[in-house]
Protein backbone atom coordinates (compact mmCIF):
# COMPACT_ATOMS: atom_id res chain seq x y z
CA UNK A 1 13.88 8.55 23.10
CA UNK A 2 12.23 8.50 19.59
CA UNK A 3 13.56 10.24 16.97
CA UNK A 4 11.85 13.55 15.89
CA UNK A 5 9.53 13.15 12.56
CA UNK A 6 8.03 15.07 10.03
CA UNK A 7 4.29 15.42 9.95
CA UNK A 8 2.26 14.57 7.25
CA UNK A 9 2.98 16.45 3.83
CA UNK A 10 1.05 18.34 1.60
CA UNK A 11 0.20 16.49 -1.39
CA UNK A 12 1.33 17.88 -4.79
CA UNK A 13 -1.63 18.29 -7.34
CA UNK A 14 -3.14 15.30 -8.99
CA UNK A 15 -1.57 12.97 -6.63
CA UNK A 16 -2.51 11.72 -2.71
CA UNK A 17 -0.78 12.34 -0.09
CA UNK A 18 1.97 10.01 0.85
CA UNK A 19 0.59 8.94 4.50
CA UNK A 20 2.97 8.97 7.80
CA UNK A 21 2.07 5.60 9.15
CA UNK A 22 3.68 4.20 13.23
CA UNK A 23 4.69 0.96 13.35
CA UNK A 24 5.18 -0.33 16.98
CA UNK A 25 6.25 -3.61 17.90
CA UNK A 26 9.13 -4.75 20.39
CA UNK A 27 10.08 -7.64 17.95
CA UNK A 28 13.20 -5.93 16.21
CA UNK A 29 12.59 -8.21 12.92
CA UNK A 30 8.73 -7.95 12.78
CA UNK A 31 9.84 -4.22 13.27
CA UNK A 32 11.55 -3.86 10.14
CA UNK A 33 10.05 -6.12 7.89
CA UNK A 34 6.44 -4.24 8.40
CA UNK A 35 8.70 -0.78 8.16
CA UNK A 36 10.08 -1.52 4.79
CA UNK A 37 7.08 -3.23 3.76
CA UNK A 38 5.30 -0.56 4.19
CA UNK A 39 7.79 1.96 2.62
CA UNK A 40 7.37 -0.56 -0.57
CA UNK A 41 3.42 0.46 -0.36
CA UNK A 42 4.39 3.90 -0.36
CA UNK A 43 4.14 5.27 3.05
CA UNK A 44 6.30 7.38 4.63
CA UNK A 45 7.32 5.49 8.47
CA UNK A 46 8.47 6.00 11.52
CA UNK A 47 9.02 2.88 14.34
CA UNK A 48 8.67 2.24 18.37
CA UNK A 49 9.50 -0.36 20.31
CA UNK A 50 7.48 1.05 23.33
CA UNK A 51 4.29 2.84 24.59
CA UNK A 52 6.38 6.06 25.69
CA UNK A 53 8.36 6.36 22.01
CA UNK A 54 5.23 5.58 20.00
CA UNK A 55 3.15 8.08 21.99
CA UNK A 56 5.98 10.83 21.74
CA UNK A 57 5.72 9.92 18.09
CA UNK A 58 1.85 10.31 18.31
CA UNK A 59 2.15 13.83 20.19
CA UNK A 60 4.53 15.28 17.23
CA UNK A 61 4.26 13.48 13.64
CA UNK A 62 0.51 13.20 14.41
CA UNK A 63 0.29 9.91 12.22
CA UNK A 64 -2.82 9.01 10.02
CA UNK A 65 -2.47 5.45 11.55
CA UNK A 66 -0.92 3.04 14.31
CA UNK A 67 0.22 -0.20 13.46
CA UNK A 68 0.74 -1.94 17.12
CA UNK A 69 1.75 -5.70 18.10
CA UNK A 70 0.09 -6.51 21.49
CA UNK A 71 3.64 -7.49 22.84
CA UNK A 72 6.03 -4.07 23.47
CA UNK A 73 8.93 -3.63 25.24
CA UNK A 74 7.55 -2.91 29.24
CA UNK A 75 3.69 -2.72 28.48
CA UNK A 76 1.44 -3.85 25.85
CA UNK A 77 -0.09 -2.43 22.80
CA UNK A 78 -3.72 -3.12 24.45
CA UNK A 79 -2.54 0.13 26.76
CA UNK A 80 -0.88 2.40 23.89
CA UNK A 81 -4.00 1.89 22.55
CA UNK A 82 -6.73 2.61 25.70
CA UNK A 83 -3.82 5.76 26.23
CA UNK A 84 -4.49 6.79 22.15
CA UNK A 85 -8.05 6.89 22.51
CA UNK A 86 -8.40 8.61 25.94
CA UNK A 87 -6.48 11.33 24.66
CA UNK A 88 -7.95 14.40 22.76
CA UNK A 89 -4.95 14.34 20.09
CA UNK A 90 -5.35 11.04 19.66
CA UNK A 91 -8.28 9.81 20.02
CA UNK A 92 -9.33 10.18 16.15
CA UNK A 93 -5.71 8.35 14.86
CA UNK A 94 -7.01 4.63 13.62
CA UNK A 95 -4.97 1.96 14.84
CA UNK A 96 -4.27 -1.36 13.45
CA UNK A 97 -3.24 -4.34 15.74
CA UNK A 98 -1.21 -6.88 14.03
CA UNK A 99 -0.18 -9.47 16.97
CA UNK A 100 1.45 -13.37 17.13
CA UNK A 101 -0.83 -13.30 20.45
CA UNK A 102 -2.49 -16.16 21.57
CA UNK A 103 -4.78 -14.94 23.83
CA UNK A 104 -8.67 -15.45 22.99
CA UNK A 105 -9.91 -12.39 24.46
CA UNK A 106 -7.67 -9.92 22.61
CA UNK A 107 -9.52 -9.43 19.59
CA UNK A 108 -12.06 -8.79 21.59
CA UNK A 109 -10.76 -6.25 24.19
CA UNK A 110 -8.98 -4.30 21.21
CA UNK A 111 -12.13 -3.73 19.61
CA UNK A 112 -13.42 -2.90 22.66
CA UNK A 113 -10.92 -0.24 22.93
CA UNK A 114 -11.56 1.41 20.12
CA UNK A 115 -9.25 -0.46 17.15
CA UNK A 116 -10.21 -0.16 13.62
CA UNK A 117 -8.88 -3.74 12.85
CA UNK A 118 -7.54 -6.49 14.33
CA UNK A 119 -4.85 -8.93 12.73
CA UNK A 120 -3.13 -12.07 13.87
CA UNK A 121 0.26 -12.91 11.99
CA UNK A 122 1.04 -13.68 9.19
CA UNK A 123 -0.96 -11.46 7.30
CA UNK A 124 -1.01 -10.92 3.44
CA UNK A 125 0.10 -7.61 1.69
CA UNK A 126 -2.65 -6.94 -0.41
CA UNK A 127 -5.22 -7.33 2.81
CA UNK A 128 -3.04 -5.24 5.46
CA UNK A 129 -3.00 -2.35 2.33
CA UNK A 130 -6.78 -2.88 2.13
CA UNK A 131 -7.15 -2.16 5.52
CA UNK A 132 -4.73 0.68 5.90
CA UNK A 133 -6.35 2.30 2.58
CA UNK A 134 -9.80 1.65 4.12
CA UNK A 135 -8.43 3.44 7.42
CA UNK A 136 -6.68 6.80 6.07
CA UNK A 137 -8.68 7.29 2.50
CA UNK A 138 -11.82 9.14 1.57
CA UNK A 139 -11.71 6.56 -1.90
CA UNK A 140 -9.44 3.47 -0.76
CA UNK A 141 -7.66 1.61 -3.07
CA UNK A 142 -8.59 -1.88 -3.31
CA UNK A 143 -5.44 -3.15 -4.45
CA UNK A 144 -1.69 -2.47 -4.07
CA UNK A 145 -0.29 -0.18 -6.30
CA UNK A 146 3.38 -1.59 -7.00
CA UNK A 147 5.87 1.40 -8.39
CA UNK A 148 7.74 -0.65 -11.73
CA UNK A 149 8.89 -0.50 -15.02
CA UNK A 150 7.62 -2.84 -17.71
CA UNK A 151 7.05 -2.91 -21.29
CA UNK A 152 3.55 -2.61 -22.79
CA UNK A 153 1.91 -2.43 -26.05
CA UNK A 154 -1.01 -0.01 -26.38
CA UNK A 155 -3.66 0.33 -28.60
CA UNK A 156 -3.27 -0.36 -32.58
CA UNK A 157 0.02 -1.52 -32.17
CA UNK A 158 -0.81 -4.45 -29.57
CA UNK A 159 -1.72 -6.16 -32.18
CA UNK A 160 1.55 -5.68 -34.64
CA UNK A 161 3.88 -8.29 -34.25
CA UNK A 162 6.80 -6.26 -35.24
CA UNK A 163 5.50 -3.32 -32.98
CA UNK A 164 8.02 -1.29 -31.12
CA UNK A 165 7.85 -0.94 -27.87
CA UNK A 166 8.55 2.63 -26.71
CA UNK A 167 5.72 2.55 -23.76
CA UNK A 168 6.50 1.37 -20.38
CA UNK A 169 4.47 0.87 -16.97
CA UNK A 170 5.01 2.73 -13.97
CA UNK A 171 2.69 1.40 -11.89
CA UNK A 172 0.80 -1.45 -11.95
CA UNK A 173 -1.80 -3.15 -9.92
CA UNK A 174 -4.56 -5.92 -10.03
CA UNK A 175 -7.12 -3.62 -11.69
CA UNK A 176 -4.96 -1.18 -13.71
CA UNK A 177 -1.78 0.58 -14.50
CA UNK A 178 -0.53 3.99 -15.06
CA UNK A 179 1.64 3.79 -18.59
CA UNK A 180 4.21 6.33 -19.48
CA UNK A 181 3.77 6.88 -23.48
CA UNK A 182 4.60 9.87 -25.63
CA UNK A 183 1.38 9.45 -27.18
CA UNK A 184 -1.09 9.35 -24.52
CA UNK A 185 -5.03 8.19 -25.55
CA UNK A 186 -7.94 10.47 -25.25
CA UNK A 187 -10.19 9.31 -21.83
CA UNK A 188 -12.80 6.87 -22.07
CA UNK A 189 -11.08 5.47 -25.00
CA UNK A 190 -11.12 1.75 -24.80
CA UNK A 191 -7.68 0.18 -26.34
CA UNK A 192 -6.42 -3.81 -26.19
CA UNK A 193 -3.06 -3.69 -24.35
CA UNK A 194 0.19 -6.76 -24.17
CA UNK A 195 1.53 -6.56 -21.02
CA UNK A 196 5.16 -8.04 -21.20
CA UNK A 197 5.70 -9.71 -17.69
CA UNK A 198 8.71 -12.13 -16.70
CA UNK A 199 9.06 -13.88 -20.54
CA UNK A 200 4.82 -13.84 -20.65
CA UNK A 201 2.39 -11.72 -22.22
CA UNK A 202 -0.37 -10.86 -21.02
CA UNK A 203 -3.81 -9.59 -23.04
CA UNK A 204 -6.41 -6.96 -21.40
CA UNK A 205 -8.62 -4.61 -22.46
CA UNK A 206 -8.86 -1.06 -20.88
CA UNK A 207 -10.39 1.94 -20.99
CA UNK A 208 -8.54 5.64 -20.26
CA UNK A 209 -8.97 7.31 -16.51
CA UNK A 210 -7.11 10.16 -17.15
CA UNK A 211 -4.69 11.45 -19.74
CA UNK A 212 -1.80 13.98 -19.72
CA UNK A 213 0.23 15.54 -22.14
CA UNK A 214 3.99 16.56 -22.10
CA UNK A 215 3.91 19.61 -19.37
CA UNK A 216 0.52 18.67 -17.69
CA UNK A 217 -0.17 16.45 -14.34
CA UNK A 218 2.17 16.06 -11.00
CA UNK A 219 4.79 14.51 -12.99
CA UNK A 220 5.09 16.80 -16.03
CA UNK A 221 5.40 14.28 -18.59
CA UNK A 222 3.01 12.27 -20.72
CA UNK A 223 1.46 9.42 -19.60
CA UNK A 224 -2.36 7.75 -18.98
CA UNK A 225 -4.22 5.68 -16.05
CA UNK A 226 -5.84 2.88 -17.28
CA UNK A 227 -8.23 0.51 -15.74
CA UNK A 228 -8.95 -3.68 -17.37
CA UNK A 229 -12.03 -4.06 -18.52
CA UNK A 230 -11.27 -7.17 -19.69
CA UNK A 231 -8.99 -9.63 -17.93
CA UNK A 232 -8.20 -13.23 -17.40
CA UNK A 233 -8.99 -14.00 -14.14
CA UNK A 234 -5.64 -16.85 -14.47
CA UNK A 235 -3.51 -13.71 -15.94
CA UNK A 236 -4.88 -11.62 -12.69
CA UNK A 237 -3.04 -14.00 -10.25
CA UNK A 238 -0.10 -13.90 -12.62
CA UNK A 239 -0.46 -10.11 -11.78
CA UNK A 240 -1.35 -10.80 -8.12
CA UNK A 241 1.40 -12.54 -7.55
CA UNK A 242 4.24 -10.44 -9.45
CA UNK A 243 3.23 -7.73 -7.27
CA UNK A 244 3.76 -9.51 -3.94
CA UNK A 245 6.76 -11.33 -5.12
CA UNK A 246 7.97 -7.65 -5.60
CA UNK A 247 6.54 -6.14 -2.39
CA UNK A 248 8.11 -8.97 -0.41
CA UNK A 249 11.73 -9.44 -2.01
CA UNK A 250 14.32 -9.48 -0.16
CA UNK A 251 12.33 -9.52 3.36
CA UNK A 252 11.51 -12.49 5.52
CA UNK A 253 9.10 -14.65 4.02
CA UNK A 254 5.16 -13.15 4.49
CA UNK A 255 4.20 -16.89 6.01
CA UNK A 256 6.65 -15.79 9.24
CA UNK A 257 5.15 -12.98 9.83
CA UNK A 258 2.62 -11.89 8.09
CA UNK A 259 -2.01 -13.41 7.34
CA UNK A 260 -5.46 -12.42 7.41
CA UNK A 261 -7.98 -10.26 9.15
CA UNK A 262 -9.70 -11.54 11.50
């Protein structure tokens, strides 16, 4: 029997709400590599290994999406998902299939059937998140969003080669960052930034999102969203590729099991 799981949480102000995704698949090691992958992008999961678990799941954590393999444990994920969408509480949930099967027609019948993608493994990070974000956002991110901690130089400073480095990054992804300073810029400031990455340094421009001072914003403490304005495309795949090395560490390797859509 599944276990019983929260449903999806209220987000705090200023930030989105941290999505319950399902992830079915009767493949124990696909199963948790795609669980803590996924926890790594910042959802909240819950597993299945077959149709009668993942639709208990469905009926009570009401997921914003299904992740299935075709190949569960007594059935297939082509019938969880003709079950999801002839049900009235179900019926609106996207789901994802993400499948090592060989058969021609699948792609075909699971679009039939109502899926909002279809995948065959291995499949890349940065286009499952895509996908997912595309599936469960009113304004999708583009690119993943990797929780960190590096150094930066902002602003004047970026410039001084004795500067001292009291900012740091929080989060980081292809297209911005969200910095942690004491002395957060005004927004639509444009500022050059040094991004200090694995023994490298990095040069961008960017311009201010949003700004908060000590005591303002979900976190309570000072800090700015930037966007590049300006980047190196070469110093973008040095990003790129920082952020799935971290996404990815530890777990099998993406080529086993992981791709692109089709």
């Amino acid at each position: 029997m599944a276990e019983p799981v929260m449903k999806n949480s209220a987000p705090k102000t200023g930030e989105r709400e941290k999505r319950l995704l399902l992830v079915v698949d009767g493949n124990g090691s696909h199963l948790y590599y795609m669980g803590i992958l996924l926890q790594r992008l910042d959802y909240n999961i819950h597993t299945a290994k077959t149709m009668e678990d993942a639709m208990e799941i469905v009926e009570v954590g009401e997921p914003a999406l299904v992740l299935s393999e075709i190949s569960l444990i007594g059935t297939d994920g082509i019938e969880l998902l003709k079950k999801m969408k002839r049900n009235p509480r179900s019926y609106a949930i996207p789901v994802i299939i993400l499948t090592s099967s060989k058969d021609p027609a699948a792609k075909e019948t699971c679009l039939r059937e109502g899926c909002t993608a279809f995948f065959k493994k291995p499949v890349e990070p940065d286009m499952l998140y895509a996908a997912i974000q595309k599936a469960t956002e009113s304004t999708p991110r583009q690119y993943i969003r990797l929780n960190t901690c590096l150094n930066v130089i902002v602003g004047e400073e970026a410039s001084a080669a004795n500067a001292v480095i009291d900012d740091y990054i929080t989060a980081l992804s292809e297209n911005g960052m969200y910095v942690s300073t004491s002395k957060p810029k005004p927004v639509g400031l444009q500022i050059a930034i040094k991004i200090l990455l694995e023994g490298s340094t990095i040069s961008v421009e960017g311009m201010v999102l949003y700004s908060f001072q000590r005591g303002e914003g979900p976190m309570k403490t000072a800090g700015m969203g930037i966007k590049f304005v300006r980047i190196d495309p070469d110093d973008q795949r040095v990003i790129r590729s920082f952020i799935k090395r971290e996404i990815t560490k530890g777990l099998l390797t993406a080529a086993h099991i992981g791709g692109t859509i089709m």
